[in-house]
C-alpha atoms as a PDB file:
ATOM      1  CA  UNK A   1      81.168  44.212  27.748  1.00  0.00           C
ATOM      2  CA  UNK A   2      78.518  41.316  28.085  1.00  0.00           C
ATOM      3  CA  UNK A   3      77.156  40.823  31.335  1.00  0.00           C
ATOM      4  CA  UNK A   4      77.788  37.001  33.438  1.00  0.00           C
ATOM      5  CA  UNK A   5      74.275  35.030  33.119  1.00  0.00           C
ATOM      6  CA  UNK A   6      74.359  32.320  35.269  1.00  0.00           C
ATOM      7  CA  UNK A   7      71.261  31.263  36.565  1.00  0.00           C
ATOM      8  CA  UNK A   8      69.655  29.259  39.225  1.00  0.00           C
ATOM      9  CA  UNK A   9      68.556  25.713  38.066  1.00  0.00           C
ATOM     10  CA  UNK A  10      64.854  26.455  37.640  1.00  0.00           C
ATOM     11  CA  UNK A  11      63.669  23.281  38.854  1.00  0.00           C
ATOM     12  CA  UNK A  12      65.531  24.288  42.079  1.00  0.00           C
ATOM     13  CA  UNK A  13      64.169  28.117  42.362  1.00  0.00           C
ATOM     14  CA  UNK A  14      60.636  26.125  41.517  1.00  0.00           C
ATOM     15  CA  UNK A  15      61.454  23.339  44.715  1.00  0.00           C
ATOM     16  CA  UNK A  16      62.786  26.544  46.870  1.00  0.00           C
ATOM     17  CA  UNK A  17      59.575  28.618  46.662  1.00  0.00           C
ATOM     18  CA  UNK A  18      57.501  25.833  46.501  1.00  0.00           C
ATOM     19  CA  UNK A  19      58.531  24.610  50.081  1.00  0.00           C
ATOM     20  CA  UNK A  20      58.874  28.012  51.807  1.00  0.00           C
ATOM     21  CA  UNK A  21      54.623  28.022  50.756  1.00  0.00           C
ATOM     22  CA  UNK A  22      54.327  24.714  52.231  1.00  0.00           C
ATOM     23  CA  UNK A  23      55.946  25.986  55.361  1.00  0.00           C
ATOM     24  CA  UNK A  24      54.206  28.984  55.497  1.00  0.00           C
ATOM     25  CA  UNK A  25      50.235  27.145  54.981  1.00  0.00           C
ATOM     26  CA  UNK A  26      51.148  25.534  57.875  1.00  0.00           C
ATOM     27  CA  UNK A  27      50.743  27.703  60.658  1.00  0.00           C
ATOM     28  CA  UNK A  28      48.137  30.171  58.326  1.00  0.00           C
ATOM     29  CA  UNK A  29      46.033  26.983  58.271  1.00  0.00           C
ATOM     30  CA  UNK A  30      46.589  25.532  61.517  1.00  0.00           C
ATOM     31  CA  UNK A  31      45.882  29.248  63.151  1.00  0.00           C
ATOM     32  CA  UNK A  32      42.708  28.584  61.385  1.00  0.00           C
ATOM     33  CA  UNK A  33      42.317  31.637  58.515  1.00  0.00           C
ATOM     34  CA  UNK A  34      41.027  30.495  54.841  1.00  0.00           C
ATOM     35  CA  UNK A  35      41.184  32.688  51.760  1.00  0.00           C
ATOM     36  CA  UNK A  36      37.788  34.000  50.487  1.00  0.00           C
ATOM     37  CA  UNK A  37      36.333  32.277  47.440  1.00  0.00           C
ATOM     38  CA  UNK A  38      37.652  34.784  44.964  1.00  0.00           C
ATOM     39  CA  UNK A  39      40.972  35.335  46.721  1.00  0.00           C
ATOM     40  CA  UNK A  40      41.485  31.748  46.506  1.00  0.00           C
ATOM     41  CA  UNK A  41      41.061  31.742  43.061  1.00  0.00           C
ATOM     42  CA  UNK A  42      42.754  34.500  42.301  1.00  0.00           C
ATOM     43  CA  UNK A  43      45.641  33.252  44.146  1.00  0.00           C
ATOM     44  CA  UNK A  44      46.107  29.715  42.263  1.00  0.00           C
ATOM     45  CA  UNK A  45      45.060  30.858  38.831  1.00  0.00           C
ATOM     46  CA  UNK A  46      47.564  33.353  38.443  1.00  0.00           C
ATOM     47  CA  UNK A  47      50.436  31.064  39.274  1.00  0.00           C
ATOM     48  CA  UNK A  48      48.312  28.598  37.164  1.00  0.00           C
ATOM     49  CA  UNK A  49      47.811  30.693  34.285  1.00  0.00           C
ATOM     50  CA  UNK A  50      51.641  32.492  33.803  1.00  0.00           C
ATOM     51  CA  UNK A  51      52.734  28.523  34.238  1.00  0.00           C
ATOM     52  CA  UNK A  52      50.489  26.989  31.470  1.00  0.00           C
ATOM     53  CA  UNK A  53      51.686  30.508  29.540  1.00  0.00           C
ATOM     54  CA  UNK A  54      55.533  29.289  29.976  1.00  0.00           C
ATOM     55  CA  UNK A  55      54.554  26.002  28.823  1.00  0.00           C
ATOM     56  CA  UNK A  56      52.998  26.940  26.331  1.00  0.00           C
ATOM     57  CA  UNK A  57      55.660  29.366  24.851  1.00  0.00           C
ATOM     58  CA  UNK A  58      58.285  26.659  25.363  1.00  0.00           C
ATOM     59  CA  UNK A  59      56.215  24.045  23.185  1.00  0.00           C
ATOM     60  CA  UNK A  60      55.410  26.327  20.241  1.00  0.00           C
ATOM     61  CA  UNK A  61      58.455  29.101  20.678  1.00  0.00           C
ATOM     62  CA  UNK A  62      62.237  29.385  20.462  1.00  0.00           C
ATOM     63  CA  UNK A  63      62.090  32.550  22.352  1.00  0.00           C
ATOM     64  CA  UNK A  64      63.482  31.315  25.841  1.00  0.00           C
ATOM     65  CA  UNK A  65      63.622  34.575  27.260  1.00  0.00           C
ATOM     66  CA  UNK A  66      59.416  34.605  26.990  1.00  0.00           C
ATOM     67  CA  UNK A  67      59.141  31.332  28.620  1.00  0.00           C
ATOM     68  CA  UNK A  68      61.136  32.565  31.654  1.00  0.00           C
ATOM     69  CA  UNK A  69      59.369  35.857  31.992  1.00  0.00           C
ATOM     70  CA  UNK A  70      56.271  34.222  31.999  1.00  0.00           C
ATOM     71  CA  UNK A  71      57.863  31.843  34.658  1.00  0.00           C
ATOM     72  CA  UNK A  72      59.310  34.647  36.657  1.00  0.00           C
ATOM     73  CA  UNK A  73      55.794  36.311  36.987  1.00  0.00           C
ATOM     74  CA  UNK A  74      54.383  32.942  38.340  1.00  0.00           C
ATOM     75  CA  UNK A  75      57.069  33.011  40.733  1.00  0.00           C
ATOM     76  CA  UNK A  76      56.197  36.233  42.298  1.00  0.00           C
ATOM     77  CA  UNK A  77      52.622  35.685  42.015  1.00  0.00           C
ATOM     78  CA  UNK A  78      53.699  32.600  44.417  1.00  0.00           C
ATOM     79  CA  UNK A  79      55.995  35.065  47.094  1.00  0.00           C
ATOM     80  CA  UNK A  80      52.966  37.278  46.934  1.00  0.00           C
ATOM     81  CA  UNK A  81      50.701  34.648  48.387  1.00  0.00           C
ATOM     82  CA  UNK A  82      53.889  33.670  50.817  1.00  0.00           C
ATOM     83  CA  UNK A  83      53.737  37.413  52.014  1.00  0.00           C
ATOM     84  CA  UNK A  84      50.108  37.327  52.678  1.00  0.00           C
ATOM     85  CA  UNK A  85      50.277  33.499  54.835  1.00  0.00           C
ATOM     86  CA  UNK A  86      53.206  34.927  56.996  1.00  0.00           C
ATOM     87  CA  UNK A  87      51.942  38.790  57.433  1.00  0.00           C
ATOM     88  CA  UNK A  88      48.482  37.286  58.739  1.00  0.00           C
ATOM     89  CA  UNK A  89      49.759  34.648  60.752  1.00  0.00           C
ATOM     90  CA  UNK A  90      51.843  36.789  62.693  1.00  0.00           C
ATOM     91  CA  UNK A  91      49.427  39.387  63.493  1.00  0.00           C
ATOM     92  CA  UNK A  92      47.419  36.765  65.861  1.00  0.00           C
ATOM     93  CA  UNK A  93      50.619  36.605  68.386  1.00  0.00           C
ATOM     94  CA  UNK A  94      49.017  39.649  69.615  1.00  0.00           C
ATOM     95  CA  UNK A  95      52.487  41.115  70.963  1.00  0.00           C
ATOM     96  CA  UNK A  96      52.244  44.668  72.405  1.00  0.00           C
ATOM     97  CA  UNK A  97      52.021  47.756  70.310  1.00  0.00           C
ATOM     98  CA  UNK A  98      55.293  49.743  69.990  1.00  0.00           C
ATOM     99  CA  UNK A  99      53.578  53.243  68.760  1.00  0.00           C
ATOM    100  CA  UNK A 100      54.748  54.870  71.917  1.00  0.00           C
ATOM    101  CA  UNK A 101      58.342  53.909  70.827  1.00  0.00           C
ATOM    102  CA  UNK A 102      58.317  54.529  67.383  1.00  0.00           C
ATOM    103  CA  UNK A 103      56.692  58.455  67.930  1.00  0.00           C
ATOM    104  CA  UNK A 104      59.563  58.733  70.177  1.00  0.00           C
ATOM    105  CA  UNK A 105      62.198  58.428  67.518  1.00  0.00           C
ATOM    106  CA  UNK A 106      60.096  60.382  64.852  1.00  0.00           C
ATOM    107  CA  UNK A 107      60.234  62.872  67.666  1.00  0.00           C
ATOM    108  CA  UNK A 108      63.606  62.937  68.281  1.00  0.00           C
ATOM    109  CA  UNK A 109      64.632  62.874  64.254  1.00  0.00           C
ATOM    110  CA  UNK A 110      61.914  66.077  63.836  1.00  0.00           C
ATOM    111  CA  UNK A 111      59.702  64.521  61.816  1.00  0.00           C
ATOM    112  CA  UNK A 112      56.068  65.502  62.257  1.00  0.00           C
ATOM    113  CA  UNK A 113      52.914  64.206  60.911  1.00  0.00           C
ATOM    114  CA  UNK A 114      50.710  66.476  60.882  1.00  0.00           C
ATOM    115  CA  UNK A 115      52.972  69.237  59.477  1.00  0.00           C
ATOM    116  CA  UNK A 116      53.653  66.860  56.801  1.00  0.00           C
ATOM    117  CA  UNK A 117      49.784  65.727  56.090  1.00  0.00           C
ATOM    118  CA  UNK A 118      49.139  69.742  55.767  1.00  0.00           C
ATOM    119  CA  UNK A 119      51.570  70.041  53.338  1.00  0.00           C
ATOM    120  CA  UNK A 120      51.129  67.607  50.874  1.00  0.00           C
ATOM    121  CA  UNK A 121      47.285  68.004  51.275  1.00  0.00           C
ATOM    122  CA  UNK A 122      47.910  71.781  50.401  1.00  0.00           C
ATOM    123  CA  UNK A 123      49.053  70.068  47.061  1.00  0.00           C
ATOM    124  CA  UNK A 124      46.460  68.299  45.483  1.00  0.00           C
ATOM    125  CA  UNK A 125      48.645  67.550  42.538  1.00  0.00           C
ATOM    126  CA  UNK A 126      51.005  65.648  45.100  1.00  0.00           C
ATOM    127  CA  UNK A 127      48.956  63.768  46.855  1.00  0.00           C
ATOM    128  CA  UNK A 128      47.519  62.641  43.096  1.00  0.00           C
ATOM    129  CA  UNK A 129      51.309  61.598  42.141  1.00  0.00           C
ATOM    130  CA  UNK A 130      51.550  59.938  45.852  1.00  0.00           C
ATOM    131  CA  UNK A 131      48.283  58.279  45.695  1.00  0.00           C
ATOM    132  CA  UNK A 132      49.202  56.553  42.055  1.00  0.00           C
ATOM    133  CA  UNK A 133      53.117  55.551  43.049  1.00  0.00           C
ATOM    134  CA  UNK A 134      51.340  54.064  46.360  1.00  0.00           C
ATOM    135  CA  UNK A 135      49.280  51.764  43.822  1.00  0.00           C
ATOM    136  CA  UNK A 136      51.825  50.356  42.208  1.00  0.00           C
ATOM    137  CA  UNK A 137      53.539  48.356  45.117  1.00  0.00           C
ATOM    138  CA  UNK A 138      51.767  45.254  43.072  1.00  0.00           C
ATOM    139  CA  UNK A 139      52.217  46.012  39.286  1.00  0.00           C
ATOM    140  CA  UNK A 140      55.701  47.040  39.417  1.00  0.00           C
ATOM    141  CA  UNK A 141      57.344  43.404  40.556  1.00  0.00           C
ATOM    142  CA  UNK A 142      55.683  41.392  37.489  1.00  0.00           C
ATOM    143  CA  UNK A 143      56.664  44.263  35.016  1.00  0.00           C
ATOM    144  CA  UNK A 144      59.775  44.109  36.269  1.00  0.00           C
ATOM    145  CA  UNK A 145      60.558  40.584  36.088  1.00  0.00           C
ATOM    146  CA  UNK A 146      59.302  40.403  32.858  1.00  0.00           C
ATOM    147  CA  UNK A 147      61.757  42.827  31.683  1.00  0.00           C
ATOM    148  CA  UNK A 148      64.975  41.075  33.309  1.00  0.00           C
ATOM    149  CA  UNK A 149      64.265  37.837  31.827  1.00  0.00           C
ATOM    150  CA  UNK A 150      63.625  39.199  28.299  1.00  0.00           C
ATOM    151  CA  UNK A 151      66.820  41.005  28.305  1.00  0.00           C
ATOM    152  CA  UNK A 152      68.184  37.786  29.155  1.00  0.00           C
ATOM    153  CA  UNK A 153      69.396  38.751  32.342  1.00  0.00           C
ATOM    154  CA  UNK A 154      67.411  35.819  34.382  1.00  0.00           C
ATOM    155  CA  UNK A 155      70.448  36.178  36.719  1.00  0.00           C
ATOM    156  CA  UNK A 156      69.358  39.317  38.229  1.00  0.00           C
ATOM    157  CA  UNK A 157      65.872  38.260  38.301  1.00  0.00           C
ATOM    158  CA  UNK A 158      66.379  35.468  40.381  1.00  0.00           C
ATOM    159  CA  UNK A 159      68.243  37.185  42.768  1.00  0.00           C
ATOM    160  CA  UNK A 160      65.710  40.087  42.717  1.00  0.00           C
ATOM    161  CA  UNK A 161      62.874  36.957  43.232  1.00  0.00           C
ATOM    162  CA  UNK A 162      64.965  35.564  46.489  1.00  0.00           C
ATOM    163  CA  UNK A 163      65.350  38.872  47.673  1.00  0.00           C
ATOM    164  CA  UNK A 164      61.256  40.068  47.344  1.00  0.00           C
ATOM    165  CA  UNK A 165      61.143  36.259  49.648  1.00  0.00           C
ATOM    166  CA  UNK A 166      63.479  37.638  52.127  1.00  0.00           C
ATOM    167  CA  UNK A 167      61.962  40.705  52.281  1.00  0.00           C
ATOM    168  CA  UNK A 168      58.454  39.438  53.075  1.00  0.00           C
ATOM    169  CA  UNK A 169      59.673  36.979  55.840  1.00  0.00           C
ATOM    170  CA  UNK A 170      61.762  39.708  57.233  1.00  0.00           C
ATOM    171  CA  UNK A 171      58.687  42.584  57.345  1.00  0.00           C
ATOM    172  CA  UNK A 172      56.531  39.101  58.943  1.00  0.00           C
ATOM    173  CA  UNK A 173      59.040  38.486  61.666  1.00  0.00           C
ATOM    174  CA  UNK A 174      59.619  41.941  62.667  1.00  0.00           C
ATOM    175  CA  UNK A 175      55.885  42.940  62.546  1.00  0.00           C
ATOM    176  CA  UNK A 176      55.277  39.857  64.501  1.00  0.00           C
ATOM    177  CA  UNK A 177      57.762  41.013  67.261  1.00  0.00           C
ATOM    178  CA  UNK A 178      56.641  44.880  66.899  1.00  0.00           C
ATOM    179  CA  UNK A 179      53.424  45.498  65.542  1.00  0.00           C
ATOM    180  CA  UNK A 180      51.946  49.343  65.708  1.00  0.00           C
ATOM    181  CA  UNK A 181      49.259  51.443  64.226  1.00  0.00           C
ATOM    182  CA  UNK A 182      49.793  55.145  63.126  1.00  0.00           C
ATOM    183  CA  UNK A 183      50.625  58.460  65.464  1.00  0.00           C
ATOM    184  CA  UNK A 184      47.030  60.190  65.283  1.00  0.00           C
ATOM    185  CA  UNK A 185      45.301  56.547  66.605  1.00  0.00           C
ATOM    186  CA  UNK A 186      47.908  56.279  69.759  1.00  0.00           C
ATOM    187  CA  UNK A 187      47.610  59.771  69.853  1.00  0.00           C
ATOM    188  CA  UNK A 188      43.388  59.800  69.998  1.00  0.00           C
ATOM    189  CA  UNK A 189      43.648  62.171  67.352  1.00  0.00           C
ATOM    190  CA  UNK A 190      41.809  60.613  64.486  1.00  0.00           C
ATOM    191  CA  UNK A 191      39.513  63.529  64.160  1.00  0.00           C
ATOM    192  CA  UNK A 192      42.327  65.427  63.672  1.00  0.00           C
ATOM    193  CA  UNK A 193      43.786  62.972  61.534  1.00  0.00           C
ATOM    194  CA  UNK A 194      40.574  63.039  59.402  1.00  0.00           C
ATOM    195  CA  UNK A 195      40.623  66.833  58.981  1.00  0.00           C
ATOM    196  CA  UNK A 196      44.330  67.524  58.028  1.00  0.00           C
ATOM    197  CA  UNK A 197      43.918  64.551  55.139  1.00  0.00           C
ATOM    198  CA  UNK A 198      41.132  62.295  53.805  1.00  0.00           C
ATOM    199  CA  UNK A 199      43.831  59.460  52.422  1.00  0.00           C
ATOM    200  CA  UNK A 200      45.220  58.966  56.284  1.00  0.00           C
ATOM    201  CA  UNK A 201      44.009  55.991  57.189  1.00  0.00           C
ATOM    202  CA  UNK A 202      41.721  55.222  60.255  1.00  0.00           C
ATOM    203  CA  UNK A 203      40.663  52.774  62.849  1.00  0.00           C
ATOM    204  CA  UNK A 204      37.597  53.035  61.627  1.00  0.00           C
ATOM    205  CA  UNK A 205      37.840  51.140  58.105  1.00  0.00           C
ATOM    206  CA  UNK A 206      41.123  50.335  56.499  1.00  0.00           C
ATOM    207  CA  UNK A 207      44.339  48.075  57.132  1.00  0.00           C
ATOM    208  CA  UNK A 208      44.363  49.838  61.036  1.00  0.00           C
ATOM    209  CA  UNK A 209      40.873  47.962  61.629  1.00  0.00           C
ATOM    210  CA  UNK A 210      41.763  44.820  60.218  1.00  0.00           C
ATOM    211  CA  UNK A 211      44.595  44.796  62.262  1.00  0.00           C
ATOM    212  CA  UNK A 212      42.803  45.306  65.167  1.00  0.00           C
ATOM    213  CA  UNK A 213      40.003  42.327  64.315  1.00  0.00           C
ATOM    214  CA  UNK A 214      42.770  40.254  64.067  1.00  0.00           C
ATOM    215  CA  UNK A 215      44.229  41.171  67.174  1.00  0.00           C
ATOM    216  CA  UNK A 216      40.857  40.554  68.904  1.00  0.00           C
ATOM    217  CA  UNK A 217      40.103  36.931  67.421  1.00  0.00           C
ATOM    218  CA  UNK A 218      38.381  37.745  64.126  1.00  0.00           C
ATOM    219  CA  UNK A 219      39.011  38.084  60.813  1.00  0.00           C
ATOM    220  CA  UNK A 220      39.907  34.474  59.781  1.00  0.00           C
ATOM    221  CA  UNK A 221      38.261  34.976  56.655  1.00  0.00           C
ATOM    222  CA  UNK A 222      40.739  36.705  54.472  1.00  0.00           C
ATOM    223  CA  UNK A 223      38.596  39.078  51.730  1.00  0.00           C
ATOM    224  CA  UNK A 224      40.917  40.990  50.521  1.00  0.00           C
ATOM    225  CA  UNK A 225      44.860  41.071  50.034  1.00  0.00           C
ATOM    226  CA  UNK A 226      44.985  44.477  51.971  1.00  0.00           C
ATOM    227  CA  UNK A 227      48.425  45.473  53.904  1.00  0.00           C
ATOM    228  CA  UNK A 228      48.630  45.156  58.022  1.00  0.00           C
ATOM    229  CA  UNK A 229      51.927  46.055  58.344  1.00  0.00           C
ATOM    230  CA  UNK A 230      53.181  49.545  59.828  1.00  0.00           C
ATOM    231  CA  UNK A 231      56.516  48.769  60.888  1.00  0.00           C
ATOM    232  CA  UNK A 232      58.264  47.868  58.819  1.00  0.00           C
ATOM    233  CA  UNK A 233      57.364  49.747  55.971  1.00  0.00           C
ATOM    234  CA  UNK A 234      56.829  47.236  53.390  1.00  0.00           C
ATOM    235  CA  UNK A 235      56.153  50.102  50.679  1.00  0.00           C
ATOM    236  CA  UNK A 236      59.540  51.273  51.019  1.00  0.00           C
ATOM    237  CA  UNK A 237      61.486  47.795  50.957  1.00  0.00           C
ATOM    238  CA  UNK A 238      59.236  46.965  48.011  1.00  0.00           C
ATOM    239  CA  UNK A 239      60.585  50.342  46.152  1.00  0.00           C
ATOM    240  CA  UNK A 240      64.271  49.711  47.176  1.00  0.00           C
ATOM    241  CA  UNK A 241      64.512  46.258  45.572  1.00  0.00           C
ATOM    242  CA  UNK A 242      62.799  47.411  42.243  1.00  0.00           C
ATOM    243  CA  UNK A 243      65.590  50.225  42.175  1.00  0.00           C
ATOM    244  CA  UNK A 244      68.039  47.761  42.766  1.00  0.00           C
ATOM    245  CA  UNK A 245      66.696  45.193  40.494  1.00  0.00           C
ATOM    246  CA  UNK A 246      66.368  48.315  37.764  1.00  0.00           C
ATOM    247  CA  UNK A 247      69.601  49.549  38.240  1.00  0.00           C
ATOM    248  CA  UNK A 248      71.451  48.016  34.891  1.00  0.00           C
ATOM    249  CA  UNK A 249      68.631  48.965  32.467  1.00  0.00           C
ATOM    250  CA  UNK A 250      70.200  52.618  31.603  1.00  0.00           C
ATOM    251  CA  UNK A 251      67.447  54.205  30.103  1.00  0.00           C
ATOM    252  CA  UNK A 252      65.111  52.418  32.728  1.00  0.00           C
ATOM    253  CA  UNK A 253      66.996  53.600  35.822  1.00  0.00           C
ATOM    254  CA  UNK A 254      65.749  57.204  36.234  1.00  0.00           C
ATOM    255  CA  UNK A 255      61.903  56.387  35.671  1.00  0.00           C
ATOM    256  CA  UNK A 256      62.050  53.650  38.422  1.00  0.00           C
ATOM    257  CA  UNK A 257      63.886  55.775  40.996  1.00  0.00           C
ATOM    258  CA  UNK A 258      61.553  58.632  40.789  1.00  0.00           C
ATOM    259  CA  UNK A 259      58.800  56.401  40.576  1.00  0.00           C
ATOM    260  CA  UNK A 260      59.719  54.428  44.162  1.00  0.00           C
ATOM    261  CA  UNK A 261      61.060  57.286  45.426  1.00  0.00           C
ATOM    262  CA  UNK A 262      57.388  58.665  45.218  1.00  0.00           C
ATOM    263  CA  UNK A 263      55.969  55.082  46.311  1.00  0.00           C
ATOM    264  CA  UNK A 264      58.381  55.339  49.609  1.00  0.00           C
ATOM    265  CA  UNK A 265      56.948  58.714  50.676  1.00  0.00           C
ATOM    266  CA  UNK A 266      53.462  58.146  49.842  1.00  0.00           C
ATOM    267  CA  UNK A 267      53.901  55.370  52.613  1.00  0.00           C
ATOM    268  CA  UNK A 268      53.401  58.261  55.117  1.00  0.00           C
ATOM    269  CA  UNK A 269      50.178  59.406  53.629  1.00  0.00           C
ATOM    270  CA  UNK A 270      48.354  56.668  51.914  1.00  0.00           C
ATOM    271  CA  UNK A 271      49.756  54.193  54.670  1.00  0.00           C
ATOM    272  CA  UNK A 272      49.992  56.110  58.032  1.00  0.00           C
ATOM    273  CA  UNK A 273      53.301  55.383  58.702  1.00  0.00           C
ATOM    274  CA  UNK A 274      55.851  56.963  60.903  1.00  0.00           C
ATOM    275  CA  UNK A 275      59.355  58.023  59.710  1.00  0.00           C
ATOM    276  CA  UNK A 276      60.707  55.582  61.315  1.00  0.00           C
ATOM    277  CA  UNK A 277      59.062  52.852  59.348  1.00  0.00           C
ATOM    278  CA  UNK A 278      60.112  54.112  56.518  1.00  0.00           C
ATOM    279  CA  UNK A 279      63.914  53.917  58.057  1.00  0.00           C
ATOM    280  CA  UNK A 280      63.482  49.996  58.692  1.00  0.00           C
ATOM    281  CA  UNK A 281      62.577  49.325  55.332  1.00  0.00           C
ATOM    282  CA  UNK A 282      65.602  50.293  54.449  1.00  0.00           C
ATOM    283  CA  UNK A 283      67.504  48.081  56.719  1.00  0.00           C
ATOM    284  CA  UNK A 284      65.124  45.188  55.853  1.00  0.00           C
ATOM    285  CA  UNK A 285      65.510  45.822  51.974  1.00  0.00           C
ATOM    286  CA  UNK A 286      69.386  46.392  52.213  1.00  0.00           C
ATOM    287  CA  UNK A 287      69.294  42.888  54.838  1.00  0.00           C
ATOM    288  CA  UNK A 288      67.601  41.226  51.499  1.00  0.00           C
ATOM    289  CA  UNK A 289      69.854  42.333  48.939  1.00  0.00           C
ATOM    290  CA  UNK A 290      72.491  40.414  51.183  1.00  0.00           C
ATOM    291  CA  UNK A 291      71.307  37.648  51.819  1.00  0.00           C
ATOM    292  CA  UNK A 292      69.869  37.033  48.200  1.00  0.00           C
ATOM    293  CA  UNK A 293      73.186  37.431  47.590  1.00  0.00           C
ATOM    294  CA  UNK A 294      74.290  34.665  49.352  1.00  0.00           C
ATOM    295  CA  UNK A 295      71.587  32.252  49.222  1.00  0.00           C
ATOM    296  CA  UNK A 296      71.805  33.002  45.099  1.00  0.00           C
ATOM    297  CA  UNK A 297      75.385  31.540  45.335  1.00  0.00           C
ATOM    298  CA  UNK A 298      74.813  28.408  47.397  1.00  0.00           C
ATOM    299  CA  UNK A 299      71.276  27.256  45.135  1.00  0.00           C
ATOM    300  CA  UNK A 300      73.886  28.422  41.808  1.00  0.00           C
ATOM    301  CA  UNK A 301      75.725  24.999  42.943  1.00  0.00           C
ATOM    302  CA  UNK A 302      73.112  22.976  43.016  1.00  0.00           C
ATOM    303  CA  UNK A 303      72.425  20.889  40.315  1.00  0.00           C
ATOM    304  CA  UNK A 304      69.237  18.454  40.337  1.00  0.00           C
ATOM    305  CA  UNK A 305      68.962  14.834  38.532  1.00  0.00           C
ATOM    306  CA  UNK A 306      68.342  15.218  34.724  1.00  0.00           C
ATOM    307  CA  UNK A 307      64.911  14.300  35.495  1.00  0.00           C
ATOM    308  CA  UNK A 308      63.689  16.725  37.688  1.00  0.00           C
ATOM    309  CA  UNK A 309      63.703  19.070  34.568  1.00  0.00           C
ATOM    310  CA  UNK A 310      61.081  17.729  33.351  1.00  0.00           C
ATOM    311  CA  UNK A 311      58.367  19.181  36.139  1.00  0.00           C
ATOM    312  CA  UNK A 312      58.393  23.222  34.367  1.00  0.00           C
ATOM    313  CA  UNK A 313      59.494  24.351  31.268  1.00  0.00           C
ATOM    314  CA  UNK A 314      62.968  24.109  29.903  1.00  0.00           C
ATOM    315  CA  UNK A 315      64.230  25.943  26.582  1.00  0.00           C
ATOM    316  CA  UNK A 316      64.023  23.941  23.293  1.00  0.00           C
ATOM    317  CA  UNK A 317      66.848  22.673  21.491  1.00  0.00           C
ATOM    318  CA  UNK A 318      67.708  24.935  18.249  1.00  0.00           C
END
């Protein structure tokens, strides 16, 4: 049976994200942090260069579904940069650490990190596997989009688009409200830390120092898109919603669930995170899910002036 396709007016998904980065430059710019020469470019040539793509394809090609996947990858290229505004303006609010709290629940559900670190170090061949799934937190949303819209299913896209949105403000907010490092720096056991596994990450270099600098005053100058975030685990929300947005493609299903399942518990290694990070993602990816749900259906019955289709590409006639 043929899937339902019915899709978002683009012109409206394009106004949507458009204003949620307006709202979020506001306070990254007014808090006073700028975007290094070659993350600026980086940052509006990508969106630039998958847009002019679209256009491009829609001018000279009948295939619609390659002018939307070109479209959809400039529209996560766009919540990327919308992650990065919100995640570093709310680490300058400076709220107290909750480390103590969250070691008390990875306590109480028996997970331990250091028993874990000497395990999967004792496996060099796992901590290879972890160390790629970790890298693809990036790559994995673009490739993904561009496979939903050339299937045609631009439905499930956009609702796996609003959700990756939700998902970022969500991880913002609650890291605003509850920021933390890892066990082994509460703990003042980072020389520990350093000789159960190299890939833990320290105070020392790494997102746990740049989180501190920021905490301090500094680091207005954004280098580098590098992750802050510890709880939630952004990793595992990330993971969930590319399952989710995978789900349909049959052949495509058991690849991407091994693969994020991998991503989610290299979290723990490669990012330093407790348990209990990993157990808010879920909640926070789940809370997306829903609400892209919802919000999907209210912009579905919206329907712009005939005009405003003119501002991105639209499918030729055949």
């Amino acid at each position: 049976m043929a899937h339902q396709n019915l899709a978002i007016d683009r012109p409206c998904l394009w106004i949507s994200l458009l204003t949620v980065l307006l709202i979020a430059f506001v306070p990254f710019s007014v808090i006073g942090f700028k975007l290094s020469p070659f993350i600026l470019i980086w940052s509006l040539s990508v969106p630039s260069a998958w847009s002019t793509i679209a256009f491009l394809l829609n001018q000279y090609s009948d295939k619609h579904n390659l002018t939307t996947a070109a479209e959809g990858v400039a529209q996560l290229s766009i919540i990327g940069l919308i992650g990065i505004m919100t995640v570093y303006s709310a680490s300058v609010f400076n709220m107290p650490l909750v480390d103590r709290q969250l070691l008390i629940i990875d306590q109480f559900i028996n997970y331990d990190w250091k028993s874990f670190s000497e395990f999967c170090s004792s496996r060099p061949w796992l901590i290879k596997i972890l160390k790629s799934s970790y890298s693809t937190n990036i790559s994995q949303a673009p490739i993904i989009a561009i496979a939903l819209c050339f299937f045609e299913r631009q439905d499930k896209f956009q609702r796996f688009a609003i959700a990756m949105l939700i998902g970022s403000l969500l991880t913002s907010i609650i890291f605003l409200l509850f920021p933390a490092t890892t066990a082994w720096t509460y703990l003042n056991q980072e020389r520990l830390a350093r000789f159960v596994s190299d890939e833990l990450p320290l105070s020392s270099s790494g997102w746990i120092h740049d989180l501190n600098v920021l905490r301090d005053g500094g680091g207005r100058l954004i280098l580098g898109a590098s992750g802050i975030v510890a709880f939630p685990s952004h990793h595992c929300v990330t993971a969930l919603l590319n399952i989710w947005a995978c789900w349909s493609f049959k052949y495509a299903r058991i690849p991407v669930l091994i693969l994020n399942i991998f991503m989610i518990v290299s979290a723990l290694i490669c990012g330093g995170h407790y348990m209990v990070d990993l157990l808010a993602g879920v909640a926070v990816a789940l809370a997306s899910v829903a609400l892209s749900q919802q919000i999907y259906g209210w912009l579905l019955n919206i329907h712009l002036p005939q005009q405003w289709y003119q501002l991105g590409p639209q499918p030729r006639a055949l």
